[in-house]
Protein backbone atom coordinates (compact mmCIF):
# COMPACT_ATOMS: atom_id res chain seq x y z
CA UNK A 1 0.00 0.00 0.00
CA UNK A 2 1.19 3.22 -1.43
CA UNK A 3 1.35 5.88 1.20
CA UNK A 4 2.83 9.74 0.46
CA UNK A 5 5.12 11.78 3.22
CA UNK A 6 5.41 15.69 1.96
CA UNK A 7 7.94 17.34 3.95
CA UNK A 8 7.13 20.91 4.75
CA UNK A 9 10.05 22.41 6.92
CA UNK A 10 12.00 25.46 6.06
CA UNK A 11 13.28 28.74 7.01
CA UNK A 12 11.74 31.01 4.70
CA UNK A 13 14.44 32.58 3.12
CA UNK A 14 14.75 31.93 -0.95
CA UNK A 15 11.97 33.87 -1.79
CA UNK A 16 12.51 36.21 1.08
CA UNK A 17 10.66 39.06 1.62
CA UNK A 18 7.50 36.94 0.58
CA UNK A 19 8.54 33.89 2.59
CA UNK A 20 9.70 34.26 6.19
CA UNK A 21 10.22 31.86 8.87
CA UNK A 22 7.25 32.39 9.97
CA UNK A 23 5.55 31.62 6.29
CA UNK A 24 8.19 29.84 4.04
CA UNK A 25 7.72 29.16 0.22
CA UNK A 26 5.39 26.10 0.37
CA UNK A 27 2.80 28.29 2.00
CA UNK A 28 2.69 30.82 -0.46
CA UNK A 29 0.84 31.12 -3.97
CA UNK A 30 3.83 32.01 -5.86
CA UNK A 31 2.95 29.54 -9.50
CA UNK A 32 -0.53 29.34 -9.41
CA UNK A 33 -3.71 30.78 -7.01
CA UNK A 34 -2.79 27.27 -4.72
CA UNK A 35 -0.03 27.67 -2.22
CA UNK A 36 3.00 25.05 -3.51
CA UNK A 37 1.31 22.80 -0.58
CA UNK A 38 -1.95 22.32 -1.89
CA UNK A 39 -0.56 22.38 -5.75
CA UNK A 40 1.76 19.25 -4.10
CA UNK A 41 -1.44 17.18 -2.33
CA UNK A 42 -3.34 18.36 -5.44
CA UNK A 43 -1.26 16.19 -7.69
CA UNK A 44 -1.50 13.67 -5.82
CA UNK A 45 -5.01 12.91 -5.45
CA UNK A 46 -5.51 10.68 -8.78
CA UNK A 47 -3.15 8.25 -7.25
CA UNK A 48 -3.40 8.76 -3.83
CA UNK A 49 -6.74 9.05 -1.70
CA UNK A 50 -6.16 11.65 0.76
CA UNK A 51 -5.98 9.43 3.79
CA UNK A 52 -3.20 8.23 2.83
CA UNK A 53 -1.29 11.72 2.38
CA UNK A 54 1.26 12.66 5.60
CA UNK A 55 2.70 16.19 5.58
CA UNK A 56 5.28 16.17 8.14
CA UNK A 57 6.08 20.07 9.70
CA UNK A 58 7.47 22.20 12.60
CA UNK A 59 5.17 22.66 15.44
CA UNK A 60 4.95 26.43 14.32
CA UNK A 61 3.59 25.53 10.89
CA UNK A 62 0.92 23.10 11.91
CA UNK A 63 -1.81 25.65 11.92
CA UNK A 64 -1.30 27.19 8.59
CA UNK A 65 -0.90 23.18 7.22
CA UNK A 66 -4.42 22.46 8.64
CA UNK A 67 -5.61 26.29 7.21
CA UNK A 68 -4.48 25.57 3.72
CA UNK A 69 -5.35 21.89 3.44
CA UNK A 70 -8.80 21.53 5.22
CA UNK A 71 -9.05 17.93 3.55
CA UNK A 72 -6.80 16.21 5.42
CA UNK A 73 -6.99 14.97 8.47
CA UNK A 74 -5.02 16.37 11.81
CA UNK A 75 -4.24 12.80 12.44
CA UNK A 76 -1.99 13.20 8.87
CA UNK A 77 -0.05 16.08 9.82
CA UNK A 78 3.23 15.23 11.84
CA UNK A 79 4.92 17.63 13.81
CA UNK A 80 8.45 17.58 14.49
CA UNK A 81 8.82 19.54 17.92
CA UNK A 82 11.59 21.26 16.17
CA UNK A 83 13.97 20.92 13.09
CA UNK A 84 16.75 18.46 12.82
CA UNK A 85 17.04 17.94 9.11
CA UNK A 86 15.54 15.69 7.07
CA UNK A 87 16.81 12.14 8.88
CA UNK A 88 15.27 12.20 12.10
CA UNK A 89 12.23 13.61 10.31
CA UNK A 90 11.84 10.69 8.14
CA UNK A 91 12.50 8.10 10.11
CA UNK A 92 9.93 9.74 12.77
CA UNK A 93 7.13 9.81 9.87
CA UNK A 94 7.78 6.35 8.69
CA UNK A 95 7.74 5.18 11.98
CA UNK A 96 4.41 7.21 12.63
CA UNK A 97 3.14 6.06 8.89
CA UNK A 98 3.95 1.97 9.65
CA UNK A 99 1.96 2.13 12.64
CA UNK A 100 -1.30 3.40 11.08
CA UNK A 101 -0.31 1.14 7.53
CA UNK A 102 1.90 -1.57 8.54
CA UNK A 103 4.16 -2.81 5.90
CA UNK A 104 3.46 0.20 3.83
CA UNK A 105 5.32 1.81 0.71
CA UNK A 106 6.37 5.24 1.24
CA UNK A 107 7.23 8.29 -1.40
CA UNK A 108 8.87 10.78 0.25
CA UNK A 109 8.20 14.46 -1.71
CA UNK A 110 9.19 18.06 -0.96
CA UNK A 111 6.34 20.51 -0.47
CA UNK A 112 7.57 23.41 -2.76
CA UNK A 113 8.40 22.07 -6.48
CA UNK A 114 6.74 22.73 -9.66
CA UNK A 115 5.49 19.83 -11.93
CA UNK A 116 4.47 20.47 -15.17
CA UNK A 117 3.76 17.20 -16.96
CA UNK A 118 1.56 15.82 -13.45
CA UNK A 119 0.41 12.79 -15.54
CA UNK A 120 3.79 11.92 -16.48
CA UNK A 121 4.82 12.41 -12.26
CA UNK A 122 2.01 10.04 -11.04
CA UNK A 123 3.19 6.64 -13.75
CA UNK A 124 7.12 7.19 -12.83
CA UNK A 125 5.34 7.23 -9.13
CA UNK A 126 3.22 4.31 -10.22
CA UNK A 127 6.06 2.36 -11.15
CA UNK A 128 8.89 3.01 -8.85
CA UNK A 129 6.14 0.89 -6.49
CA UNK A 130 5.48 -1.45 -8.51
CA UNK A 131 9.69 -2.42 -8.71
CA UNK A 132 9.82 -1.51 -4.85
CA UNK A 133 6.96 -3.84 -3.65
CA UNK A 134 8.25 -6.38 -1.53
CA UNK A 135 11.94 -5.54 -2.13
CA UNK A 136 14.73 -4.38 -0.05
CA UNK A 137 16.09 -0.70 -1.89
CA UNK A 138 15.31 2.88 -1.76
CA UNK A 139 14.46 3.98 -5.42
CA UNK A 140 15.13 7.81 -6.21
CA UNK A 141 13.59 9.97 -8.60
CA UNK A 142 16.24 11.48 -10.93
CA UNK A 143 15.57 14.63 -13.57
CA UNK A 144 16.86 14.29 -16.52
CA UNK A 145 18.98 17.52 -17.01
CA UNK A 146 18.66 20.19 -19.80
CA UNK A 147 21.10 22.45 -18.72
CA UNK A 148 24.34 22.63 -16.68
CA UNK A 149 22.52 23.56 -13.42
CA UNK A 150 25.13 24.63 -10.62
CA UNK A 151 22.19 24.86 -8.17
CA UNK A 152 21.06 21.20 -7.66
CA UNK A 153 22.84 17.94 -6.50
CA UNK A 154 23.33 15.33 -8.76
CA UNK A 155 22.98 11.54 -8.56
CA UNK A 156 25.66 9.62 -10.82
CA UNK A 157 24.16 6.41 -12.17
CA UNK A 158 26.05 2.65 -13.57
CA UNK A 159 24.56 0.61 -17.08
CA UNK A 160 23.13 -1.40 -14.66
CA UNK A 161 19.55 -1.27 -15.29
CA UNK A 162 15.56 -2.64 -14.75
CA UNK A 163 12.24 -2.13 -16.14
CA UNK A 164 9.29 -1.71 -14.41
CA UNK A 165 6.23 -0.29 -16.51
CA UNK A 166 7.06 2.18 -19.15
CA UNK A 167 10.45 3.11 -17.21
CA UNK A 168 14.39 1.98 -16.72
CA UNK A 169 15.87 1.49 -13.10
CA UNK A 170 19.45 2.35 -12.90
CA UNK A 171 21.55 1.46 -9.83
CA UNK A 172 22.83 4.39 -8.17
CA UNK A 173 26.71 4.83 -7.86
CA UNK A 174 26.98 7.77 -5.65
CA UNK A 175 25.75 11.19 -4.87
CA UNK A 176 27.31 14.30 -5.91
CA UNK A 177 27.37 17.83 -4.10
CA UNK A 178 26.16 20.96 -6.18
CA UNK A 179 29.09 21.38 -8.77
CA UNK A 180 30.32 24.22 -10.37
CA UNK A 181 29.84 25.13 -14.13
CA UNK A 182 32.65 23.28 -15.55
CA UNK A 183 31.86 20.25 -13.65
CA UNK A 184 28.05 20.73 -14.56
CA UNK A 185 28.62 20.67 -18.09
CA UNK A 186 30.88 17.51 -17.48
CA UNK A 187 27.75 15.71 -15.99
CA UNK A 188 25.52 17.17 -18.59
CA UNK A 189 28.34 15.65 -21.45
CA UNK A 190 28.31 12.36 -19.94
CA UNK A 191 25.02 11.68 -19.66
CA UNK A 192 25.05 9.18 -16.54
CA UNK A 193 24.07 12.26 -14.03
CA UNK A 194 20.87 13.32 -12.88
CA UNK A 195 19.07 16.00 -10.79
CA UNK A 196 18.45 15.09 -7.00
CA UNK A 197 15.17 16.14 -6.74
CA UNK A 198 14.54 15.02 -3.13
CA UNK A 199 11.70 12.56 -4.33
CA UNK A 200 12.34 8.79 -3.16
CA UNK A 201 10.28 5.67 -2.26
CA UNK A 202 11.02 2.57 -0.17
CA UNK A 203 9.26 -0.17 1.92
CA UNK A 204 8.91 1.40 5.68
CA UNK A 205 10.09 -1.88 6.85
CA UNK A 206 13.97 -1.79 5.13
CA UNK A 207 13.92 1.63 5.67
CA UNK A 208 13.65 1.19 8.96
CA UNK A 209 16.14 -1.24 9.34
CA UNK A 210 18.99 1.08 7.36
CA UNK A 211 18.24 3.48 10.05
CA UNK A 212 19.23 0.65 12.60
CA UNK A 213 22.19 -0.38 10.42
CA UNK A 214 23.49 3.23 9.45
CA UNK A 215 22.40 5.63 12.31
CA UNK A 216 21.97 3.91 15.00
CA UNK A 217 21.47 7.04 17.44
CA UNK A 218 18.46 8.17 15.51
CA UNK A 219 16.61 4.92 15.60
CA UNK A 220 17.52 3.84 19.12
CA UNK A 221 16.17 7.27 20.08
CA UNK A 222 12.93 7.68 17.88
CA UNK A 223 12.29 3.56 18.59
CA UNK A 224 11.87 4.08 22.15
CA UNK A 225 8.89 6.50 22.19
CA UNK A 226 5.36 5.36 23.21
CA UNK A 227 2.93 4.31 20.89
CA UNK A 228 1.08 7.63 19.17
CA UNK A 229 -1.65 8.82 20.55
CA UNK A 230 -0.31 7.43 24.17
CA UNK A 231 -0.54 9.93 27.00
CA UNK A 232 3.13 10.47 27.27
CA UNK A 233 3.70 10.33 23.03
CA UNK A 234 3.97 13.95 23.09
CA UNK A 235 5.68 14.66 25.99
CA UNK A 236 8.65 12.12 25.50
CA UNK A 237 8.75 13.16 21.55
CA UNK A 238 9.35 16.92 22.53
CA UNK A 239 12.11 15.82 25.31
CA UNK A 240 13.80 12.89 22.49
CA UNK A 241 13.84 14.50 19.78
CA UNK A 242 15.95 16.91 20.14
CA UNK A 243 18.55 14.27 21.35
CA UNK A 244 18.88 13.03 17.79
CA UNK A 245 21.89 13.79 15.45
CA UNK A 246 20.91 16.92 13.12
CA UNK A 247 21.80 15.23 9.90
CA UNK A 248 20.14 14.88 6.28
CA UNK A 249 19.08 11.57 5.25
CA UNK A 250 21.36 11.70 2.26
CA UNK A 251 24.36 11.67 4.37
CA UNK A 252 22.82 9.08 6.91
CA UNK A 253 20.90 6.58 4.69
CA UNK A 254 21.04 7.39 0.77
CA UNK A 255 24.86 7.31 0.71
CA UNK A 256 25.58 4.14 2.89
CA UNK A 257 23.33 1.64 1.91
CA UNK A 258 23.82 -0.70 -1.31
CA UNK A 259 20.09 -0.88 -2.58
CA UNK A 260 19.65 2.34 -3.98
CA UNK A 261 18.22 2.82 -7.69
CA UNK A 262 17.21 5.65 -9.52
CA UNK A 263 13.99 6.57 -12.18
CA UNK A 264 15.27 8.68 -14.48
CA UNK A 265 12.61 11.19 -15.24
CA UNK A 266 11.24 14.02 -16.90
CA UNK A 267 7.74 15.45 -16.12
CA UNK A 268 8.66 19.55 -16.17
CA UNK A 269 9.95 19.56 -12.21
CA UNK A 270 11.50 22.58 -11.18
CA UNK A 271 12.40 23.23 -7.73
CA UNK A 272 11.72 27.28 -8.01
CA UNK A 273 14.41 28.07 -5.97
CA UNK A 274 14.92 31.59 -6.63
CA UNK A 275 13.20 34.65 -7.99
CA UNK A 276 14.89 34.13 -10.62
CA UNK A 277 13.92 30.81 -11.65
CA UNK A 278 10.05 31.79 -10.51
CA UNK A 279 10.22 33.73 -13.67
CA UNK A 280 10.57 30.92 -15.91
CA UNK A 281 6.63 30.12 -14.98
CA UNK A 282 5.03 34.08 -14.13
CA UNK A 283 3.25 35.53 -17.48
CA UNK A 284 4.92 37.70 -19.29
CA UNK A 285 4.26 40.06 -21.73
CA UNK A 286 5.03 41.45 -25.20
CA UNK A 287 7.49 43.73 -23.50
CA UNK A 288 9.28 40.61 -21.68
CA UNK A 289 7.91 42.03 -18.31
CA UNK A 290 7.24 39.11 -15.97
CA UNK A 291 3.70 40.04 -13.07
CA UNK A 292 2.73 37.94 -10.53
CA UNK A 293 -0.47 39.87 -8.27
CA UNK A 294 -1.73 43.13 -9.27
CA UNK A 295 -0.17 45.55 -11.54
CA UNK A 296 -0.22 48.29 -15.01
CA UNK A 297 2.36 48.78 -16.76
CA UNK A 298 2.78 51.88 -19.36
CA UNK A 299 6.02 52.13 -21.67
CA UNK A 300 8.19 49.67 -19.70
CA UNK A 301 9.92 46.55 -20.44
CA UNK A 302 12.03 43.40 -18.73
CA UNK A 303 10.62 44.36 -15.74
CA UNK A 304 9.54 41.84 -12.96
CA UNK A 305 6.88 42.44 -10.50
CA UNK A 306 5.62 40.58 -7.30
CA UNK A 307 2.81 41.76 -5.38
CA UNK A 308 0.88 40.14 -2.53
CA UNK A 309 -1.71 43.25 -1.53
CA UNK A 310 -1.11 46.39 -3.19
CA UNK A 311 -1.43 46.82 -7.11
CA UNK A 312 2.14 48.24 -8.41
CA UNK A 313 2.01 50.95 -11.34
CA UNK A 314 5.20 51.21 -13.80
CA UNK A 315 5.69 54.07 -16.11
CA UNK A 316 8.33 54.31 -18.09
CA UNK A 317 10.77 51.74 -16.38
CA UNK A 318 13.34 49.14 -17.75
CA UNK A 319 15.15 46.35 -16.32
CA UNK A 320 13.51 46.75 -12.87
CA UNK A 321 12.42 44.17 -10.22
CA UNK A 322 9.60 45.20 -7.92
CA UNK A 323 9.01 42.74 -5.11
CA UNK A 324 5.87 43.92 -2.58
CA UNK A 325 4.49 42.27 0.71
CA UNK A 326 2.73 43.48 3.45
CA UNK A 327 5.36 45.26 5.65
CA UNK A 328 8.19 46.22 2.97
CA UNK A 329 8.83 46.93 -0.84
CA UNK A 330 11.91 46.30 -2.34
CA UNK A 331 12.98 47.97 -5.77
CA UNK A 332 15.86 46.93 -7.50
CA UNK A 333 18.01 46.40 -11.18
CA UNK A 334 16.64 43.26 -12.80
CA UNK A 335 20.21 41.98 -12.47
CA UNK A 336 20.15 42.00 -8.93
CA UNK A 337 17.43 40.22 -8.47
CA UNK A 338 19.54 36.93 -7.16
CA UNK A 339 20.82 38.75 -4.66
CA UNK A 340 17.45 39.70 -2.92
CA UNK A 341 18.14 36.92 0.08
CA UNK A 342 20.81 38.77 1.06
CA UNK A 343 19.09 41.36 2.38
CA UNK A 344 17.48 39.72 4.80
CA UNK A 345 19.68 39.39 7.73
CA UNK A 346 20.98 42.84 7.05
């Protein structure tokens, strides 16, 4: 049985001013009307019945996850008492997942990417179960690359292959860290490298038992709480938790075990990860000026605006960024606009 985790953590500060710590990315409507939550659950739903949908969050962010997805269930939501990266966090929700649907299958997703082929998402889904059911292995989701993207990490693949369904399995040789252009294009030339899109599935059973094998101080600690929903659960979670080793599970699990296997995809995911890259899906005009929220433009081009309340005029400007939210406005050369996050903790 097929059962989805969406992790929704963060710190709110890619898309900073709009996101905050207090409302990162996946809360906000920054592709579509839908927050990049609900466009992530919507997705889902043709494969997935919504009982069977987990969003795992901080304790700070459980109210806006209940706010924004009224469907699910507050029994679905998981909340980490605070963050430790993503290894603790997953082994918590499969832990909390198993017990509700023992022996279950588990695809762990971010909560802030952009799909644009969603049919295309849900059969490489579909059939990264199908080879995982009843097997020992993790099986990653790789994106094919188009360009030499310095941003992402890549996953480095052998000839070693599978099929299950319409799709190839590749063994996984190792993970890379985000490379720099020259090494990008290397990966791009060869043709055995893939994006890391944070997307993976495995049986909550071997997963489990990796985290016994690989990080022992995580599972020993997250092992010994009470059964949830227990009177204590709660308590003991909040005094535990914080006892485990702040690690991702890429470092922990995904590059010590030896049954790891990659999909190598392509259904239009983007991870969004800058304002920059947000303009790849905004409208944009004749003029090349890129709107997101409520604006007029008169005799201006290659300008990009963001607004969340107020409705920004432009008259007469070029190569302008205009980002608006409700306490501040920030006004800047286009070709500044990657360096927006900087700001923040100035």
């Amino acid at each position: 049985m097929l059962n989805v985790l969406i992790i929704a953590g963060g710190r709110g500060t890619r898309f900073w001013p709009a996101s905050t710590e207090e409302k990162p990315k996946q809360f906000l409507s920054l592709t579509t009307e839908n927050t990049m939550l609900q466009e992530t659950v919507r997705r889902l739903l043709p494969l997935i019945p919504i009982e069977r949908i987990f969003v795992c969050t901080g304790a700070k962010y459980k109210s806006l996850c209940m706010e924004q997805l009224p469907e699910l269930s507050e029994k679905n939501i998981i909340v980490e008492p605070l963050g430790r990266n993503t290894a603790p966090c997953i082994l918590l929700s499969t832990l909390y997942i198993n017990q509700i649907y023992p022996n279950s299958n588990i695809i762990v997703l971010p909560s802030d990417a952009m799909v644009t082929n969603e049919s295309e998402q849900l059969m490489v889904f579909s059939d990264a179960e199908k080879f995982i059911d009843g097997k020992d292995g993790i099986v990653t989701i790789g994106i094919t690359p188009d360009r030499p993207e310095t941003g992402y990490g890549y996953i480095h693949f052998t000839n070693e292959l599978f099929n299950s369904g319409s799709h190839e399995i590749k063994v996984v040789k190792s993970f890379k860290e985000k490379p720099d252009e020259k090494t990008a294009k290397e990966y791009l030339e060869d043709g055995h490298y893939l994006w890391n899109a944070g997307m993976f599935m495995f049986g909550a059973d071997f997963m489990i038992r990796q985290y016994k094998k690989y990080a022992a101080n995580i599972y020993h600690i997250l092992t010994s709480l009470p059964a949830i929903g227990s009177p204590s659960y709660i308590t003991e979670l909040e005094e535990k938790y914080a006892t485990c080793e702040s690690i991702s599970v890429d470092f922990a699990i995904m590059e010590k075990t030896n049954k790891l296997y990659v999909i190598p995809a392509d259904f239009g995911w983007d991870d969004v990860g800058s304002w920059i890259a947000l303009g790849r899906y905004l409208s944009r005009d004749e003029n090349g000026n890129i709107t997101k929220g409520k604006s007029r433009i008169f005799n201006s081009s290659n300008n990009v605006i963001f607004s969340s309340t107020k409705e920004i005029i432009l008259l007469d400007a070029k190569d302008l960024f205009v980002l608006e939210t409700d306490e501040r406005v920030i006004v800047g050369r286009r070709d500044s606009l990657s360096k927006v996050h900087e700001l923040r903790d100035k």
